[in-house]
Protein backbone atom coordinates (compact mmCIF):
# COMPACT_ATOMS: atom_id res chain seq x y z
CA UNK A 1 78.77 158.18 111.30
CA UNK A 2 78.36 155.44 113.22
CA UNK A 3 80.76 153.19 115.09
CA UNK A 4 80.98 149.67 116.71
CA UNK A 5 84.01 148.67 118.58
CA UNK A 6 84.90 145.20 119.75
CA UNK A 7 87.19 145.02 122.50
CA UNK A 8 87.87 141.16 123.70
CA UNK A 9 88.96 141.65 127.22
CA UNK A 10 87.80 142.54 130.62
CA UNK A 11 86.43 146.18 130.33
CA UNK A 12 85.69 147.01 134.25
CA UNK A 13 89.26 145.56 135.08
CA UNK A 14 90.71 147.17 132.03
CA UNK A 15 93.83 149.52 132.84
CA UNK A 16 93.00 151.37 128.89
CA UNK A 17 89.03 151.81 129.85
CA UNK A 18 89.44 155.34 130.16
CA UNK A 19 90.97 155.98 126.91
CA UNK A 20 87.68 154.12 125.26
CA UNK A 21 85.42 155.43 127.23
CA UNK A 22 87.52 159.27 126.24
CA UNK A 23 87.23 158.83 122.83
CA UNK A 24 83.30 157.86 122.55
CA UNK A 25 82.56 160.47 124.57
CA UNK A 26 84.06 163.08 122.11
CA UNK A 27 83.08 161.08 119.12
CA UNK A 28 79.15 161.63 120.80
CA UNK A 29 79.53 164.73 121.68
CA UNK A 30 81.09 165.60 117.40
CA UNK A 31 77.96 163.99 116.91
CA UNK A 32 78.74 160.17 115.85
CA UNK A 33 77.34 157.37 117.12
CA UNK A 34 80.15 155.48 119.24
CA UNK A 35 79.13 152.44 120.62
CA UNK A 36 81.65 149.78 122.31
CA UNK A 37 81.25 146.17 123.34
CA UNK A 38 82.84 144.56 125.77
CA UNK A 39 83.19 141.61 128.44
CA UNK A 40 83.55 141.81 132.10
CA UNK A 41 84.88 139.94 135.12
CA UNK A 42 83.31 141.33 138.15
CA UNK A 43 81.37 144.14 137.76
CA UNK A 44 78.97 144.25 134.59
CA UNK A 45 77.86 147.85 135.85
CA UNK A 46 78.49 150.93 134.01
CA UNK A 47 76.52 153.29 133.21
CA UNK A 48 77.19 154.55 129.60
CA UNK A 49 75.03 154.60 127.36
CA UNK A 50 77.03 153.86 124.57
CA UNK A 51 78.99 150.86 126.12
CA UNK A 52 77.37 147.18 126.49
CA UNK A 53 79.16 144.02 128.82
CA UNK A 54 78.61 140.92 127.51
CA UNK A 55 78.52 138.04 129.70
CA UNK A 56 81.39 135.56 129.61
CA UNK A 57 82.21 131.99 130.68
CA UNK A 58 84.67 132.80 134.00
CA UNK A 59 87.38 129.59 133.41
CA UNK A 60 90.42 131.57 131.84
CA UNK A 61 90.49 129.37 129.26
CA UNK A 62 86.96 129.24 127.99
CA UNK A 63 86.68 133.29 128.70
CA UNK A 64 88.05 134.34 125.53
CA UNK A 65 86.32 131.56 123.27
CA UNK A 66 82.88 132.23 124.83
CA UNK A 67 83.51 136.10 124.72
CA UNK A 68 83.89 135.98 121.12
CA UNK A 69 81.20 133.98 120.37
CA UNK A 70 78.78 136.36 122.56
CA UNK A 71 80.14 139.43 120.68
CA UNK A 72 79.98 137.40 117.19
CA UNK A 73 75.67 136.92 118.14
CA UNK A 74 75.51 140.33 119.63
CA UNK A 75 77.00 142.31 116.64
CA UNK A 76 75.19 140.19 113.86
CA UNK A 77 71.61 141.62 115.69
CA UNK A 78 73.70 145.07 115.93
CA UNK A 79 75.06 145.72 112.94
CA UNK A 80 71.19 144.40 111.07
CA UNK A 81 69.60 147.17 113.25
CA UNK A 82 72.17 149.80 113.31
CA UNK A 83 74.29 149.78 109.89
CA UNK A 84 77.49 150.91 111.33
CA UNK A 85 79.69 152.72 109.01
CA UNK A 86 82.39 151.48 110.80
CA UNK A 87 82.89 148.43 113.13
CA UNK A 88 86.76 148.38 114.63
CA UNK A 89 87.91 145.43 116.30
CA UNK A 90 90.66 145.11 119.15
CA UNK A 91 94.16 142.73 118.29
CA UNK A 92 92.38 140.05 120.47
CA UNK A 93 89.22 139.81 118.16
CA UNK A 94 91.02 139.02 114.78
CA UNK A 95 88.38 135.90 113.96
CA UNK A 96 85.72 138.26 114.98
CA UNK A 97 86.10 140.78 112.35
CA UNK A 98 87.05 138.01 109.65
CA UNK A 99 83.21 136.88 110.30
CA UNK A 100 81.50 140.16 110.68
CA UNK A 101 83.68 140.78 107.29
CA UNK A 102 82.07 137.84 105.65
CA UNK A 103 78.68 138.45 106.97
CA UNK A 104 78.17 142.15 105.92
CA UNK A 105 79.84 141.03 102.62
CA UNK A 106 77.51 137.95 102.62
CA UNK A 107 74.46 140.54 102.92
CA UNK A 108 75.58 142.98 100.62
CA UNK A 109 76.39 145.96 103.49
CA UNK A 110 78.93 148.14 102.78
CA UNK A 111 80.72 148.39 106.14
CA UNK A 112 84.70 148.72 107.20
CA UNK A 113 85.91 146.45 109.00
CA UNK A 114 89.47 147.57 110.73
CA UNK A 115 91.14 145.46 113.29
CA UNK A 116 93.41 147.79 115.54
């Protein structure tokens, strides 16, 4: 099975980054393909395989706009190459998943779309 969550915030200043980091981890090691996207603020940095930082516009403002826009490019290419099963989107990324919904729809993919 494989996975794509969207998480719209900070993910290296993030006080729940363990818990996502905890769960793909398990959900790799089951055997699933977990893979999580993410901005950052300082420190773009980590090395997981299965977790990608997307660059963001740094005004507090403009961070979340330009943050979902990034993820919005990002997981068009992703979800064309990988065919997630699955593609789970945070409570700050509610437009997000309303596009990626229309957009696998658009193309005929039979993907869920859950926002959490």
């Amino acid at each position: 099975m494989n996975i794509l969550w969207i998480l719209n915030k900070h993910f290296d200043i993030a006080l729940d980054k363990t818990s996502w980091v905890g769960l793909s981890e398990r959900l790799f090691k089951m055997g699933h393909n977990s893979f999580v996207l993410s901005g950052y603020k300082q420190n773009k940095i980590i090395k997981l395989q299965y977790v990608k930082l997307l660059p963001s516009i740094r005004i507090p403002i403009l961070h979340y706009l330009s943050l979902n826009i990034t993820i919005l490019i990002v997981s068009f290419v992703l979800i064309i190459k990988k065919r997630f099963d699955y593609i789970i989107c945070c409570y700050m990324s509610g437009i997000t998943g309303a596009l990626l919904k229309s957009f696998t729809v658009g193309l005929g993919l039979k993907q869920n779309i859950f926002l959490k």
